[in-house]
C-alpha atoms as a PDB file:
ATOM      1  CA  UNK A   1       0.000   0.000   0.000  1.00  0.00           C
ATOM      2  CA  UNK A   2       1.397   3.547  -1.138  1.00  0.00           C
ATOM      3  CA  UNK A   3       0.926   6.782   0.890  1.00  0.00           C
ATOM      4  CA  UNK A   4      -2.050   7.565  -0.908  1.00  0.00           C
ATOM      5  CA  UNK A   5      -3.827   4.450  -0.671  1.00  0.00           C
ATOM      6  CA  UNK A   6      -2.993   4.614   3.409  1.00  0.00           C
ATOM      7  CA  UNK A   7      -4.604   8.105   2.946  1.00  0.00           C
ATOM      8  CA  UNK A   8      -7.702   7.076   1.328  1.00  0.00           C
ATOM      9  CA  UNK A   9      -7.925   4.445   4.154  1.00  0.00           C
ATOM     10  CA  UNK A  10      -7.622   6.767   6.856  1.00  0.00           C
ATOM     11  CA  UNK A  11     -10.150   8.941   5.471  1.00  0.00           C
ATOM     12  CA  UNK A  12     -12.299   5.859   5.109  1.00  0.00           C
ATOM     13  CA  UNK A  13     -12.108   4.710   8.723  1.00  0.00           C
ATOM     14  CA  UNK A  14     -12.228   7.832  10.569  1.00  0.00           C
ATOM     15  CA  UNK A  15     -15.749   8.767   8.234  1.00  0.00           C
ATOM     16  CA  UNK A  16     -16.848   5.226  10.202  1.00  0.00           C
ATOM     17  CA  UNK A  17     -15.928   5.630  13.457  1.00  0.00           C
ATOM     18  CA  UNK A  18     -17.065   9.109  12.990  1.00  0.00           C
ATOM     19  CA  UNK A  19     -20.591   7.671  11.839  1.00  0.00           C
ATOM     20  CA  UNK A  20     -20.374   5.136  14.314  1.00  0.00           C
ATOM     21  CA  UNK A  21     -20.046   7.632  17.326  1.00  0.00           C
ATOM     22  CA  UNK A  22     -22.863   9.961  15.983  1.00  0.00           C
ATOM     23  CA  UNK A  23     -25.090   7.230  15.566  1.00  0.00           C
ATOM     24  CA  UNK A  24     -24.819   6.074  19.135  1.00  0.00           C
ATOM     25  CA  UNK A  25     -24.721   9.663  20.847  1.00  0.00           C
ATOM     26  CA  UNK A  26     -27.836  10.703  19.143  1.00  0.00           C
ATOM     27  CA  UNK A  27     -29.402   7.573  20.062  1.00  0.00           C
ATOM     28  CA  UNK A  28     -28.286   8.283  24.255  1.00  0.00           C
ATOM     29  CA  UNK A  29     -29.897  11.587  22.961  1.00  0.00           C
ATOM     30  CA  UNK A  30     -33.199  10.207  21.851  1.00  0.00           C
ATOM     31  CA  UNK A  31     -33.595   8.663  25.008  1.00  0.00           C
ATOM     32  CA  UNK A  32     -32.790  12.126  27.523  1.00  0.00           C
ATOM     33  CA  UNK A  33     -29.431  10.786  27.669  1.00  0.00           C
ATOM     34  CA  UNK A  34     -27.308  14.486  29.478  1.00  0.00           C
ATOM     35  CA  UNK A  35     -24.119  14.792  28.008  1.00  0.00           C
ATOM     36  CA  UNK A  36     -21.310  14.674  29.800  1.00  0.00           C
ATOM     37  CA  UNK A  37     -23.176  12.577  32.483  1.00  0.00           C
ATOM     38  CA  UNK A  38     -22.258   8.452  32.734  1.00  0.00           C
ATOM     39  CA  UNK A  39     -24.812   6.159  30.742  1.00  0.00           C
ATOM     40  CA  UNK A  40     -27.396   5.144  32.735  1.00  0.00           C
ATOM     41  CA  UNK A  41     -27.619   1.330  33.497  1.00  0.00           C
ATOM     42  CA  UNK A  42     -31.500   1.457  31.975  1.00  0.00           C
ATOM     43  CA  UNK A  43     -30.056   2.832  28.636  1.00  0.00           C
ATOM     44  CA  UNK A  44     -26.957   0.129  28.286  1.00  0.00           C
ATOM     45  CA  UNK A  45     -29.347  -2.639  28.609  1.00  0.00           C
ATOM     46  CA  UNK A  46     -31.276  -1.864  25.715  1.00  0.00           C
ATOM     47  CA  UNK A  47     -30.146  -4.343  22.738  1.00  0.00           C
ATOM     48  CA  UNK A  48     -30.156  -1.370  20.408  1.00  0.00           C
ATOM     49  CA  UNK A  49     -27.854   0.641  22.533  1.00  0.00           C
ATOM     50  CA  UNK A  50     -25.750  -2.684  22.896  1.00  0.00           C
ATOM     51  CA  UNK A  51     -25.479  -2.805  18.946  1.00  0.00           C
ATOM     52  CA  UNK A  52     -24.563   0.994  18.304  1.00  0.00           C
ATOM     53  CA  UNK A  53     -21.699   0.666  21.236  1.00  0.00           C
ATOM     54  CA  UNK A  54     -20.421  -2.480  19.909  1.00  0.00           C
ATOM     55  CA  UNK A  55     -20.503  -0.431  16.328  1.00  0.00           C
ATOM     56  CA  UNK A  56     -19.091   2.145  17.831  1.00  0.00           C
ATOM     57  CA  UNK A  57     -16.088   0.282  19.846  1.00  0.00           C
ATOM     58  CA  UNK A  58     -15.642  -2.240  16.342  1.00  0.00           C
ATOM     59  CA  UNK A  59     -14.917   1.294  14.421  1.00  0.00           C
ATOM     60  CA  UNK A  60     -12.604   2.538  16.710  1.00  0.00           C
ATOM     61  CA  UNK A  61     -10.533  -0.499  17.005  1.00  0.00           C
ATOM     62  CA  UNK A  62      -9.800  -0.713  13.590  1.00  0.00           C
ATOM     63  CA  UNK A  63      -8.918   2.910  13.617  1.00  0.00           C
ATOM     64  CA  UNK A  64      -6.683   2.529  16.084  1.00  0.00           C
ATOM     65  CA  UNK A  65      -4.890  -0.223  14.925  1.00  0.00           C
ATOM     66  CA  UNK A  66      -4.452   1.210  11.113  1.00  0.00           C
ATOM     67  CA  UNK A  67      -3.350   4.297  12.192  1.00  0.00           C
ATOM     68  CA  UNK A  68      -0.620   2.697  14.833  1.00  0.00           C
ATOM     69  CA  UNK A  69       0.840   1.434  11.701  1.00  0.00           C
ATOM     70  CA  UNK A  70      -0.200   4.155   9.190  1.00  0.00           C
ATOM     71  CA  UNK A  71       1.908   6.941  10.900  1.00  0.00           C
ATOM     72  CA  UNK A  72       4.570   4.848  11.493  1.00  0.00           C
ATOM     73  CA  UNK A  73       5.039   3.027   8.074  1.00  0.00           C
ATOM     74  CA  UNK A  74       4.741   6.984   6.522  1.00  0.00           C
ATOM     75  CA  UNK A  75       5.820   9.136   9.101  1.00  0.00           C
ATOM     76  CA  UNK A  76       8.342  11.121   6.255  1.00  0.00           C
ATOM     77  CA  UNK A  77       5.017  11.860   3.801  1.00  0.00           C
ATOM     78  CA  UNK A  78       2.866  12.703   6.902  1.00  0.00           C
ATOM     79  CA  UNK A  79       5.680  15.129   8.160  1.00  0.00           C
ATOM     80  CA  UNK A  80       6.096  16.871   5.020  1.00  0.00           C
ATOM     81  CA  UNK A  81       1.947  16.770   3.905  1.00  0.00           C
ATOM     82  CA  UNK A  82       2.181  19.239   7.690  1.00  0.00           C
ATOM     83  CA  UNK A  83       4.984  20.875   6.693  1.00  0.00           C
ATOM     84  CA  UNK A  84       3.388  22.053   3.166  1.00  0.00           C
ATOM     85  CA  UNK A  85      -0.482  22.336   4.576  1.00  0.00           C
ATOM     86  CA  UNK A  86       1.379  25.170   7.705  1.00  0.00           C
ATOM     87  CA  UNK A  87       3.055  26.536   4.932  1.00  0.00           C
ATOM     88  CA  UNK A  88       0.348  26.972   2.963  1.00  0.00           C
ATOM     89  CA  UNK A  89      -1.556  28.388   6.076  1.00  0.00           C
ATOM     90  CA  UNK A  90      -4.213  25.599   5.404  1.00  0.00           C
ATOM     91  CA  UNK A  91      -3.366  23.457   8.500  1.00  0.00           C
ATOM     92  CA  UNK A  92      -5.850  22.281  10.290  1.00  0.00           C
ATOM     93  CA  UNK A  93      -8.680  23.491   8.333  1.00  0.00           C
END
């Protein structure tokens, strides 16, 4: 796999963890779910909540372990893409 392959695949899995973790906060939402206070036991032991979080952790996971290799196996390209994007004054945008 070439840098811009690894790119496309990074895009790929963080627009599915991204969905992922949408999906199951606006479901804790549906259900008066307050952010930033713990899950309550009543909401995790709904099977649909179950499925999103499992989604949700499944997403991640992968994400994780592509990117532990991604910005090691291309850690020159990824340097230089910040380098040129800072430059550019486009970083982080």
């Amino acid at each position: 796999m070439n840098f811009e392959e690894a790119k496309v695949q990074s895009e790929k899995l963080n627009s599915a963890h991204n969905k992922a973790a949408t999906a199951l906060k606006e479901y804790q939402l549906s259900l008066g779910y307050v952010a930033g206070q713990p899950v309550s036991d009543s909401i995790r032991s709904l099977p649909e909540w179950q499925k999103l979080r499992k989604a949700s952790d499944k997403a991640f996971a992968e994400l994780r372990t592509f990117n532990a290799w991604y910005v090691k196996e291309f850690k020159k390209e990824l340097r230089e893409e910040r380098t040129k994007s800072k430059s550019e004054g486009t970083y982080g945008r």
